[in-house]
PDB file of N, CA and C in Angstrom:
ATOM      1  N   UNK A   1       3.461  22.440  29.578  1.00  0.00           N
ATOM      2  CA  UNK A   1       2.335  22.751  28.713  1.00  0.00           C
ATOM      3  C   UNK A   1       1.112  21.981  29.214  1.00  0.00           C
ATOM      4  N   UNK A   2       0.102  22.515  29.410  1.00  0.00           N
ATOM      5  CA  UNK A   2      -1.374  22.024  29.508  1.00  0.00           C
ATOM      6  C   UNK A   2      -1.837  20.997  28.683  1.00  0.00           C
ATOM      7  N   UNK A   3      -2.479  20.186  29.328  1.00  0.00           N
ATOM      8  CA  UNK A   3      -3.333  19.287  28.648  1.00  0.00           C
ATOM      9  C   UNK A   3      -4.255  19.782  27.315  1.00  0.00           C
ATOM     10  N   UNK A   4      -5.074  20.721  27.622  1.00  0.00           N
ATOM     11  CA  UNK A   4      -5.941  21.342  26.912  1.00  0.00           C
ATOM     12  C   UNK A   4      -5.134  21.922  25.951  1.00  0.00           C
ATOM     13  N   UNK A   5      -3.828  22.605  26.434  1.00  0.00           N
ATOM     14  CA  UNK A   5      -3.037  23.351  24.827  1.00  0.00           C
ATOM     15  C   UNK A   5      -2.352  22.441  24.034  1.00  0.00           C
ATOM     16  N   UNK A   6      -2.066  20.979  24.683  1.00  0.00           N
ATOM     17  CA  UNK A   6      -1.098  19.862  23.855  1.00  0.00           C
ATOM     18  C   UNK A   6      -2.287  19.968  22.547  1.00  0.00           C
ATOM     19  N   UNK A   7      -3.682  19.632  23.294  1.00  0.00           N
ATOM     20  CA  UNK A   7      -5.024  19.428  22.232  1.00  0.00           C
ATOM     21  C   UNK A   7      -5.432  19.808  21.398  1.00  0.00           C
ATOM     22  N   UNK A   8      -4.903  21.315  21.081  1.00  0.00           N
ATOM     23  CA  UNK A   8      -5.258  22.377  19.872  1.00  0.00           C
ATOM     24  C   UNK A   8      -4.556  22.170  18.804  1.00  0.00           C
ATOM     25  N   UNK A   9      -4.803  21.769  18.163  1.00  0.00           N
ATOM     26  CA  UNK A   9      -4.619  21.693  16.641  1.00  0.00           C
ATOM     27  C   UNK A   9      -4.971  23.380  15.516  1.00  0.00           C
ATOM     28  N   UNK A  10      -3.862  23.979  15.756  1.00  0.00           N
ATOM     29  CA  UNK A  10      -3.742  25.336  14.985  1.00  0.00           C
ATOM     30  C   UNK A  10      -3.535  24.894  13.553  1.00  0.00           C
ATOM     31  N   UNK A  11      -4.466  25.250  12.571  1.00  0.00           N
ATOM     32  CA  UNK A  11      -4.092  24.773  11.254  1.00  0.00           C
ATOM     33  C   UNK A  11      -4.276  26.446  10.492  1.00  0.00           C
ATOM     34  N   UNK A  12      -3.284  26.752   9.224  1.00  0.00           N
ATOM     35  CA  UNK A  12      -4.076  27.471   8.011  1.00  0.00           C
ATOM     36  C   UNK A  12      -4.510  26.491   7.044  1.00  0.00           C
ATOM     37  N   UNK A  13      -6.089  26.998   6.434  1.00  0.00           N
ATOM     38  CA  UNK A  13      -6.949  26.411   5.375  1.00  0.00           C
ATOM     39  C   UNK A  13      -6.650  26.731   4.470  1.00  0.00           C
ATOM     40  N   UNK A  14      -6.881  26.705   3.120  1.00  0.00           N
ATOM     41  CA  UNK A  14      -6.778  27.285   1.691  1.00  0.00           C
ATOM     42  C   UNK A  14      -8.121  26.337   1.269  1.00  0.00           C
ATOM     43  N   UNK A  15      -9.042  27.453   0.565  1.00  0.00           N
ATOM     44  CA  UNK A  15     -10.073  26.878  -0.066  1.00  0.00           C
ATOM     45  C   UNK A  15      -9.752  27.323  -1.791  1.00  0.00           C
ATOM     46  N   UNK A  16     -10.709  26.967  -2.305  1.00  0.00           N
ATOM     47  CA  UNK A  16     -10.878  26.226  -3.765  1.00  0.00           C
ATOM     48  C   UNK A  16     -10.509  27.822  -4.744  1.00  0.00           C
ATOM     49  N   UNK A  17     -10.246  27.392  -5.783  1.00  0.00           N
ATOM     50  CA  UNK A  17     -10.527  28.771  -6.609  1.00  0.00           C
ATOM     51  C   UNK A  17     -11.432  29.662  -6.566  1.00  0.00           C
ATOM     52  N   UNK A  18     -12.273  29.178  -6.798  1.00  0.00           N
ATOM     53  CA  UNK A  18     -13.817  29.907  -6.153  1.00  0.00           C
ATOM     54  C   UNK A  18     -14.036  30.417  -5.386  1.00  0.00           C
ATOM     55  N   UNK A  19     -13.441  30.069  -4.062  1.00  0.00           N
ATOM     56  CA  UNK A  19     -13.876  30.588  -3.259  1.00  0.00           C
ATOM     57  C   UNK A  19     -12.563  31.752  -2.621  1.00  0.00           C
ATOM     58  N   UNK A  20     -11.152  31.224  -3.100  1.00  0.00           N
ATOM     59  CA  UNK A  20      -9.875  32.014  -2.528  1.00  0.00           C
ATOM     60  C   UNK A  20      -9.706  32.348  -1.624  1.00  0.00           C
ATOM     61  N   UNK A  21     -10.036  31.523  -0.407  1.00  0.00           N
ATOM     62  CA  UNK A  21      -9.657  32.057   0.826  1.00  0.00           C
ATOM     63  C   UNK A  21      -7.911  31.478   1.631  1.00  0.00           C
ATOM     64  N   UNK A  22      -7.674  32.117   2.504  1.00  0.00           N
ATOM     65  CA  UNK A  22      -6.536  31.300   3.189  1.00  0.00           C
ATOM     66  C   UNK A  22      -7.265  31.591   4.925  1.00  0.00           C
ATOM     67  N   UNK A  23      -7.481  30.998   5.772  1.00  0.00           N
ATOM     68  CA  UNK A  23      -7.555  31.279   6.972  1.00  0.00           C
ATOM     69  C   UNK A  23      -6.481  30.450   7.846  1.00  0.00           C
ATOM     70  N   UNK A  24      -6.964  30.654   9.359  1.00  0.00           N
ATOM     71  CA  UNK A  24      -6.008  30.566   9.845  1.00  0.00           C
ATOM     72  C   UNK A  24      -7.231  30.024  11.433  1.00  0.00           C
ATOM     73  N   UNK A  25      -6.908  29.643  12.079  1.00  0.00           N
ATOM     74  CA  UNK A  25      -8.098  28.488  13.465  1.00  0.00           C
ATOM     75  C   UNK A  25      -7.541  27.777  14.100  1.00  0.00           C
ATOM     76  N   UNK A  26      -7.924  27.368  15.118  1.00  0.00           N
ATOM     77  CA  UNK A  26      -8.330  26.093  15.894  1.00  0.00           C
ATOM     78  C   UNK A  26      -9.112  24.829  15.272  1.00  0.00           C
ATOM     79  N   UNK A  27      -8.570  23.916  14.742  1.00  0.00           N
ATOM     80  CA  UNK A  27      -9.517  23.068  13.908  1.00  0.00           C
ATOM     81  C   UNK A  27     -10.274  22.475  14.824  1.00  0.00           C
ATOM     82  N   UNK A  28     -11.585  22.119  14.662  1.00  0.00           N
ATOM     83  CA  UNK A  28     -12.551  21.889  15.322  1.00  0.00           C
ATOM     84  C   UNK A  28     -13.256  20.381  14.424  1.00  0.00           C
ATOM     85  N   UNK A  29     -13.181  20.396  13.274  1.00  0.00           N
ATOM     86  CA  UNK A  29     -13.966  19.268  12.502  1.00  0.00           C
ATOM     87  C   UNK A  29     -13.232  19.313  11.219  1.00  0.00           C
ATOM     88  N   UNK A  30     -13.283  18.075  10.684  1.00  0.00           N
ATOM     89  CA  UNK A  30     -12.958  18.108   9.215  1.00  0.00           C
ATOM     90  C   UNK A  30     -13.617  17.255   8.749  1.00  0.00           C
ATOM     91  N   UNK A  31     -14.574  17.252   7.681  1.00  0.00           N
ATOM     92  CA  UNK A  31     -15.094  15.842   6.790  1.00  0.00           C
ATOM     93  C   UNK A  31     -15.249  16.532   5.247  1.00  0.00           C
ATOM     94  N   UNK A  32     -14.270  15.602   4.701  1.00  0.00           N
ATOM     95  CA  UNK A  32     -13.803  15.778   3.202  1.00  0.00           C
ATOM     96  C   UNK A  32     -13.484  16.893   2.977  1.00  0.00           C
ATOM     97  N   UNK A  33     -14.058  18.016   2.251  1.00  0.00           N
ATOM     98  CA  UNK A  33     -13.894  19.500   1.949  1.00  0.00           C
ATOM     99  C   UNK A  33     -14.356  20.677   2.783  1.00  0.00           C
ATOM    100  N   UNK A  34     -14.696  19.779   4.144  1.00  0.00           N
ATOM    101  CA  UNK A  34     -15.326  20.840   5.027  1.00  0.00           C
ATOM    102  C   UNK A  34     -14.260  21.037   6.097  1.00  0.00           C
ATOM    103  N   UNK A  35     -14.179  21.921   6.859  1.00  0.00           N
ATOM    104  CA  UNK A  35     -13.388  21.987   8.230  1.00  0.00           C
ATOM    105  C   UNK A  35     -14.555  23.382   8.829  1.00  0.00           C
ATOM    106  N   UNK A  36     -14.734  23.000  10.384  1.00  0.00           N
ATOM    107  CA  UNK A  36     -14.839  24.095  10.838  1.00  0.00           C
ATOM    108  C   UNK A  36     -13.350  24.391  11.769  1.00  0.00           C
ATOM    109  N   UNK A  37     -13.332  26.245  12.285  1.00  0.00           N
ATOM    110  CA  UNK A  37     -12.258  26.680  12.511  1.00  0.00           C
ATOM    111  C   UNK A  37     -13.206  27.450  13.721  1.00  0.00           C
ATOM    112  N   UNK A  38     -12.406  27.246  14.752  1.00  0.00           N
ATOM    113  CA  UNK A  38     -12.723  28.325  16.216  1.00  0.00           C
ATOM    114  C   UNK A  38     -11.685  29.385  16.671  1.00  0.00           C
ATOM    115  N   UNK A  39     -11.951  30.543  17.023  1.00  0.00           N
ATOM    116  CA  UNK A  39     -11.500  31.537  16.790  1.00  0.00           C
ATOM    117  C   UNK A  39     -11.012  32.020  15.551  1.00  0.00           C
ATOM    118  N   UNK A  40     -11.419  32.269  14.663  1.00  0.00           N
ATOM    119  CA  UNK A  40     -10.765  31.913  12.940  1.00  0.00           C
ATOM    120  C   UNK A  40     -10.335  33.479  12.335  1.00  0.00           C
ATOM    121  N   UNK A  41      -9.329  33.420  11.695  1.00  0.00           N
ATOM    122  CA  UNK A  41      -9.321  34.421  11.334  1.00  0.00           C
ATOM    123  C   UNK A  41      -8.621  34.225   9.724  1.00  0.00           C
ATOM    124  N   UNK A  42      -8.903  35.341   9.166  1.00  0.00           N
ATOM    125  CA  UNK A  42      -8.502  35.450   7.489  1.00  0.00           C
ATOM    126  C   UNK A  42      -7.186  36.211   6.711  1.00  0.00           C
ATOM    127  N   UNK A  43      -6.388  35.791   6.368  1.00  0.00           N
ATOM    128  CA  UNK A  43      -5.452  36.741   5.980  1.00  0.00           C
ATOM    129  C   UNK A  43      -5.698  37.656   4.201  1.00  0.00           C
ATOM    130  N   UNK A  44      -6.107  38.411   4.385  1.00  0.00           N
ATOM    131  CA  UNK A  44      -6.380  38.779   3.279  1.00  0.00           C
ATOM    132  C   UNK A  44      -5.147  39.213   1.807  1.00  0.00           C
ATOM    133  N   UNK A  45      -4.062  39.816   2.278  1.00  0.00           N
ATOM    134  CA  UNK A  45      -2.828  40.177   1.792  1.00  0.00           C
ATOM    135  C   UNK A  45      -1.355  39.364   2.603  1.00  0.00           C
ATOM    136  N   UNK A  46      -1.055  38.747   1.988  1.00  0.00           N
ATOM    137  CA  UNK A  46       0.403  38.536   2.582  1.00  0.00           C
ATOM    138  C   UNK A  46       1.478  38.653   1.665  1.00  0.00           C
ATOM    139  N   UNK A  47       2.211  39.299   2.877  1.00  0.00           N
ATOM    140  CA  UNK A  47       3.642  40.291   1.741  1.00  0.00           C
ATOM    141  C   UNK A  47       4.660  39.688   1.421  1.00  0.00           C
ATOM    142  N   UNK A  48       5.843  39.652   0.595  1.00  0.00           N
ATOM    143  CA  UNK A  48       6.446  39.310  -0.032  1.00  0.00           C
ATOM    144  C   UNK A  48       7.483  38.081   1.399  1.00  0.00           C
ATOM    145  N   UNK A  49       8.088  39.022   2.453  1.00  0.00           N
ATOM    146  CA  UNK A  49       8.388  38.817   3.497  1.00  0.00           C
ATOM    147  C   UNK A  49       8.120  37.386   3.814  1.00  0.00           C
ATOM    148  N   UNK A  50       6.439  36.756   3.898  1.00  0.00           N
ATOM    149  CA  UNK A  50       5.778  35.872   3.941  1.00  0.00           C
ATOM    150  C   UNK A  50       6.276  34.602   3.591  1.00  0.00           C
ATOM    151  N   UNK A  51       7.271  34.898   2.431  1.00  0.00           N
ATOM    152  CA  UNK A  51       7.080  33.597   1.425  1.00  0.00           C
ATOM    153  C   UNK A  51       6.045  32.550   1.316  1.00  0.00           C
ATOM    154  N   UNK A  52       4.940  32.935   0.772  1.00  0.00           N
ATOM    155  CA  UNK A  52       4.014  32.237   0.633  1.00  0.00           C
ATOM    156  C   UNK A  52       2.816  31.467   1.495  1.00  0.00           C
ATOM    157  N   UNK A  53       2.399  31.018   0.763  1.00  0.00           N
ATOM    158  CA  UNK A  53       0.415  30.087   1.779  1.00  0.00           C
ATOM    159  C   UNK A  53       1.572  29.301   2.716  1.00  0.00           C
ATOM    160  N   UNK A  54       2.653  28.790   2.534  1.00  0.00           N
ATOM    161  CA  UNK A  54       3.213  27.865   3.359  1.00  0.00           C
ATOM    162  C   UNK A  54       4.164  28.643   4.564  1.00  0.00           C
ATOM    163  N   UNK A  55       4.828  29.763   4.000  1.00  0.00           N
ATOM    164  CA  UNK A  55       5.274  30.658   5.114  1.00  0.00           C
ATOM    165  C   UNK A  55       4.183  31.016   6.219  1.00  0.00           C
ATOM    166  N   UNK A  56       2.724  31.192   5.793  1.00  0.00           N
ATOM    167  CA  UNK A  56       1.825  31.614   6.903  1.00  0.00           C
ATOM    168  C   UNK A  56       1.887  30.452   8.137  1.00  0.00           C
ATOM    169  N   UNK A  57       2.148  29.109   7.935  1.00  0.00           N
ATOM    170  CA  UNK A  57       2.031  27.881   8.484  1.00  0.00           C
ATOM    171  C   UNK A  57       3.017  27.745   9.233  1.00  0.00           C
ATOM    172  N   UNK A  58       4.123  28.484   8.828  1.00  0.00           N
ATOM    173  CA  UNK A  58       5.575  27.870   9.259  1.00  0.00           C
ATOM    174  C   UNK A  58       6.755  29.408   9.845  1.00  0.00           C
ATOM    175  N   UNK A  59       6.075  30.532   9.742  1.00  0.00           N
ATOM    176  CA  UNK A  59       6.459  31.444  10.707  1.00  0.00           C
ATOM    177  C   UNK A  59       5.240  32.323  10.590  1.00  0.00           C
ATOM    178  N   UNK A  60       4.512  32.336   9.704  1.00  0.00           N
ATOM    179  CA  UNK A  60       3.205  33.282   9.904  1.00  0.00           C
ATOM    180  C   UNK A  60       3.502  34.494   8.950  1.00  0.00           C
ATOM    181  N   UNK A  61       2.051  35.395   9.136  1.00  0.00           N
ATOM    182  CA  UNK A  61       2.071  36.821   8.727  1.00  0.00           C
ATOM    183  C   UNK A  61       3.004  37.853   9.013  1.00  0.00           C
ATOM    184  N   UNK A  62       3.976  38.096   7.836  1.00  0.00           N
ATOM    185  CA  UNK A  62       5.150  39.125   8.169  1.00  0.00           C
ATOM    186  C   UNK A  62       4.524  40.528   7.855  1.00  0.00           C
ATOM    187  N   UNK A  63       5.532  41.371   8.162  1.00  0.00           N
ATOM    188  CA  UNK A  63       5.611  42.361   8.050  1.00  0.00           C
ATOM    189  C   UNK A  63       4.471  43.253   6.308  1.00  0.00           C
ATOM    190  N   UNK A  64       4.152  43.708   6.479  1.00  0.00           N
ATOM    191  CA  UNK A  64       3.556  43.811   5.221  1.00  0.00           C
ATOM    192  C   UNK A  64       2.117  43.589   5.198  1.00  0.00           C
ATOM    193  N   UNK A  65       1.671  42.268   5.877  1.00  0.00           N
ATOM    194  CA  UNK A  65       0.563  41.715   5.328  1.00  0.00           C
ATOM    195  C   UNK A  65      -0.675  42.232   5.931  1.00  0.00           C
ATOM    196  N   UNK A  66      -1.872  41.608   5.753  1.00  0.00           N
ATOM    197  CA  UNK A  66      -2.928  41.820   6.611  1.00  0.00           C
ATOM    198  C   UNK A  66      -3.832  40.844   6.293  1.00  0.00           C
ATOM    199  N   UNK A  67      -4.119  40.755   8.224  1.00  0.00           N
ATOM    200  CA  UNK A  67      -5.090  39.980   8.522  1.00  0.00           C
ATOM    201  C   UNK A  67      -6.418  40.385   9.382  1.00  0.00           C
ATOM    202  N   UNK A  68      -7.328  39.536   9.019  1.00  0.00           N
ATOM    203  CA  UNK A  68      -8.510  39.972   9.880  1.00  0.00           C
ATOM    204  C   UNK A  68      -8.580  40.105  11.264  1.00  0.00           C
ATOM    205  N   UNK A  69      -9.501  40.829  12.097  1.00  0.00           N
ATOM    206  CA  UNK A  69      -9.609  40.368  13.606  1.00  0.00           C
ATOM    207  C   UNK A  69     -10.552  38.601  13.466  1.00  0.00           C
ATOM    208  N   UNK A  70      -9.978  38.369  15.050  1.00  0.00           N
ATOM    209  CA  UNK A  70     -10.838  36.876  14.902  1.00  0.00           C
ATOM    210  C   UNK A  70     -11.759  37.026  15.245  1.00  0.00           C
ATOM    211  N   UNK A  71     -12.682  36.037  14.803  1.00  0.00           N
ATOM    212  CA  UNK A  71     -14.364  35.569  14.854  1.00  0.00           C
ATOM    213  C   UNK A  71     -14.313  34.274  15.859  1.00  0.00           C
ATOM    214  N   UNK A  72     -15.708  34.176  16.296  1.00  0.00           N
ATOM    215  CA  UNK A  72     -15.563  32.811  16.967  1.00  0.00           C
ATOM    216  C   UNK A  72     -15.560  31.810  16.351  1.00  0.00           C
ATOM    217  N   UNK A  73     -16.278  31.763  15.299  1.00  0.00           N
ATOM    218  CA  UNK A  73     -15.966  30.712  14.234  1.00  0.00           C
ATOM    219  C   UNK A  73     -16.465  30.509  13.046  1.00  0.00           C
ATOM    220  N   UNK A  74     -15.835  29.841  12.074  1.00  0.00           N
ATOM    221  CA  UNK A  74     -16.368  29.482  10.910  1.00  0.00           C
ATOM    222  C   UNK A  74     -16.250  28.140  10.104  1.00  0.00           C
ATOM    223  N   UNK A  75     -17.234  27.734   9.184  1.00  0.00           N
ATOM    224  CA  UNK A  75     -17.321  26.681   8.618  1.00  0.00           C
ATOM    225  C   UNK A  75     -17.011  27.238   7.079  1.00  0.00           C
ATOM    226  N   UNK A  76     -16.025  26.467   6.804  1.00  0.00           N
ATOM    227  CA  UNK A  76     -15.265  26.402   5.400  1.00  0.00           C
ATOM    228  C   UNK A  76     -15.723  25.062   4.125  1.00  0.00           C
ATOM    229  N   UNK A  77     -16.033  25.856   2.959  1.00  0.00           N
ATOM    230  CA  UNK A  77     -16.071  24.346   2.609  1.00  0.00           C
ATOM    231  C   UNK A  77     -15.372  24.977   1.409  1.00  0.00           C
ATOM    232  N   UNK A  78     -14.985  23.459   0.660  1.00  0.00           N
ATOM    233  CA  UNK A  78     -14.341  23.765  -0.586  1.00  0.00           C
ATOM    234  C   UNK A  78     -12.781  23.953  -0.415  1.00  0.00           C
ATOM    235  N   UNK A  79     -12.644  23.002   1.058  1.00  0.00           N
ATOM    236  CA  UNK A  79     -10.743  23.300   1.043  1.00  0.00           C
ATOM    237  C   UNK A  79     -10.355  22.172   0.605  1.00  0.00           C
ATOM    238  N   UNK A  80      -8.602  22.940   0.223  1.00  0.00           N
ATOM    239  CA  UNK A  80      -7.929  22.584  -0.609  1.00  0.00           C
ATOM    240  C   UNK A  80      -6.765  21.595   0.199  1.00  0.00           C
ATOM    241  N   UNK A  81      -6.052  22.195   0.860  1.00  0.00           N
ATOM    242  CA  UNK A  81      -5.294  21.802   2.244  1.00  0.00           C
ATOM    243  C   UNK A  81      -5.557  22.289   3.744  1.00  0.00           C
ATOM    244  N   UNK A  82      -5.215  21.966   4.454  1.00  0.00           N
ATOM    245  CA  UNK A  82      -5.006  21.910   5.869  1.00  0.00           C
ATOM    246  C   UNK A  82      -3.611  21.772   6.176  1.00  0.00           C
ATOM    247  N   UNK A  83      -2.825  22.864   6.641  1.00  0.00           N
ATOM    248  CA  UNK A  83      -1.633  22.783   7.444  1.00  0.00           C
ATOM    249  C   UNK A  83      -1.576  22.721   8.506  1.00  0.00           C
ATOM    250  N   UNK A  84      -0.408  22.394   9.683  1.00  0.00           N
ATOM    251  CA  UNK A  84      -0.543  22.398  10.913  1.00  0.00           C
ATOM    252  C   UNK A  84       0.570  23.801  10.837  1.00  0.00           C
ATOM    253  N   UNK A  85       0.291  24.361  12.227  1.00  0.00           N
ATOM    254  CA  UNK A  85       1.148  25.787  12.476  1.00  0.00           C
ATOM    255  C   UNK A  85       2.335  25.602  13.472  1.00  0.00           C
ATOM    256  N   UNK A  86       3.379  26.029  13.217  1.00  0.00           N
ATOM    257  CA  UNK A  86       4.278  26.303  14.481  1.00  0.00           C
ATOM    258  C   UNK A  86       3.999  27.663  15.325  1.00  0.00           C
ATOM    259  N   UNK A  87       4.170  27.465  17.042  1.00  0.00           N
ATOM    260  CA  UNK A  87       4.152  28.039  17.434  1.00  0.00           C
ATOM    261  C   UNK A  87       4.567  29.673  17.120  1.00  0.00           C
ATOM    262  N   UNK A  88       5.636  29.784  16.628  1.00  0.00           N
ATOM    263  CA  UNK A  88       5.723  31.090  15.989  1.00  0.00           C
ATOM    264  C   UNK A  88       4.877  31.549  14.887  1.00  0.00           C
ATOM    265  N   UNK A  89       4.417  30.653  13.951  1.00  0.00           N
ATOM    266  CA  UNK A  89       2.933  31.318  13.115  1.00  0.00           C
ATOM    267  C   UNK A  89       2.084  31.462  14.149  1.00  0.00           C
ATOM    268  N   UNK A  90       1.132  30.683  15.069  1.00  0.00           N
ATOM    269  CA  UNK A  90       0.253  31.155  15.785  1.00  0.00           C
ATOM    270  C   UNK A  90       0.391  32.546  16.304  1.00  0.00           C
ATOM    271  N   UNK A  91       2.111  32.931  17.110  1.00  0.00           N
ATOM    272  CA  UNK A  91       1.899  34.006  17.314  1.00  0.00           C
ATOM    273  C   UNK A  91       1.806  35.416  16.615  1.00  0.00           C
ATOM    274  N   UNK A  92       2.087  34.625  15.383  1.00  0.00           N
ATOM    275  CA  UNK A  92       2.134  36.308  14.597  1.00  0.00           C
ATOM    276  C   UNK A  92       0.783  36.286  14.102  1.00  0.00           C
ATOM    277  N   UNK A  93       0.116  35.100  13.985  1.00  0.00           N
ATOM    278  CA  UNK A  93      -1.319  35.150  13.001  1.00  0.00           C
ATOM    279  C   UNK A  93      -1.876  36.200  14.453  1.00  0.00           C
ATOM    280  N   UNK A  94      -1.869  35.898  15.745  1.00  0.00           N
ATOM    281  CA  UNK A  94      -2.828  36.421  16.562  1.00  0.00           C
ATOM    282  C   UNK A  94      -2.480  37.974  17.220  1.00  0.00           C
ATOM    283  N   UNK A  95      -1.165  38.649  16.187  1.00  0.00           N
ATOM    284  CA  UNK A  95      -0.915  39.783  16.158  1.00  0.00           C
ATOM    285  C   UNK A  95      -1.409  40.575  15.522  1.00  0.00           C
ATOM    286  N   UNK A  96      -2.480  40.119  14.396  1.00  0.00           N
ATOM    287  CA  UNK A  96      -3.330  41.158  14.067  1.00  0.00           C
ATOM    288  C   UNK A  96      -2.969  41.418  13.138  1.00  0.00           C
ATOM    289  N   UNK A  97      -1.423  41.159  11.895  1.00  0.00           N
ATOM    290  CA  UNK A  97      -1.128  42.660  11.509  1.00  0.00           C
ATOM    291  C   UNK A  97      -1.812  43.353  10.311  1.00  0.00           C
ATOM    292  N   UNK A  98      -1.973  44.445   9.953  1.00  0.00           N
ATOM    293  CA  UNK A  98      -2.970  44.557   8.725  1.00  0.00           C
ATOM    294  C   UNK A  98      -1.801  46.371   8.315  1.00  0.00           C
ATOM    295  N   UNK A  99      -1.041  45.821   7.908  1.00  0.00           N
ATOM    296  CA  UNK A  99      -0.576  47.214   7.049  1.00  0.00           C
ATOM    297  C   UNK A  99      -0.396  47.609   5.905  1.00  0.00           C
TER     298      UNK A  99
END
């Protein structure tokens, strides 16, 4: 593994009531309730399959769900947690799926 890929820190976000988001990034910054995210993307629906904000972290977007295409980046505020991802969430978050 690369130097540069040991370095990436893949996290999903969850922001505040208010705002209800879950995303999914490259963490780039965090100070207090802020994080920015590079390449970032949003899961809008996740399906039962999923088991939950913590399944996205820990095998990712199943079957069912949908997620956004990625952006180059975004600044979040108003989060709640920060997870780190296993390699198998990264790869399903960057499969796109939206059904």
């Amino acid at each position: 593994m690369s130097k540069q890929k040991q370095d990436k820190r893949m996290v999903v976000v969850t922001t505040d009531m208010d705002r209800r988001g879950v995303f999914f990034g490259e963490l780039v910054s965090k100070d207090d309730s802020e994080v920015t995210l590079k390449d970032a993307q949003m899961c809008v629906y996740w399906s039962m399959e999923t088991r939950g904000v913590l399944g996205l972290a820990s095998h990712g977007p199943q079957k069912g769900s949908r997620v956004t295409p990625i952006i180059p980046s975004i600044w979040l505020d108003g989060v709640t947690s920060v997870m780190d991802c296993t390699e198998e969430a990264v790869e399903a978050w960057r499969a796109e799926p939206w059904e």
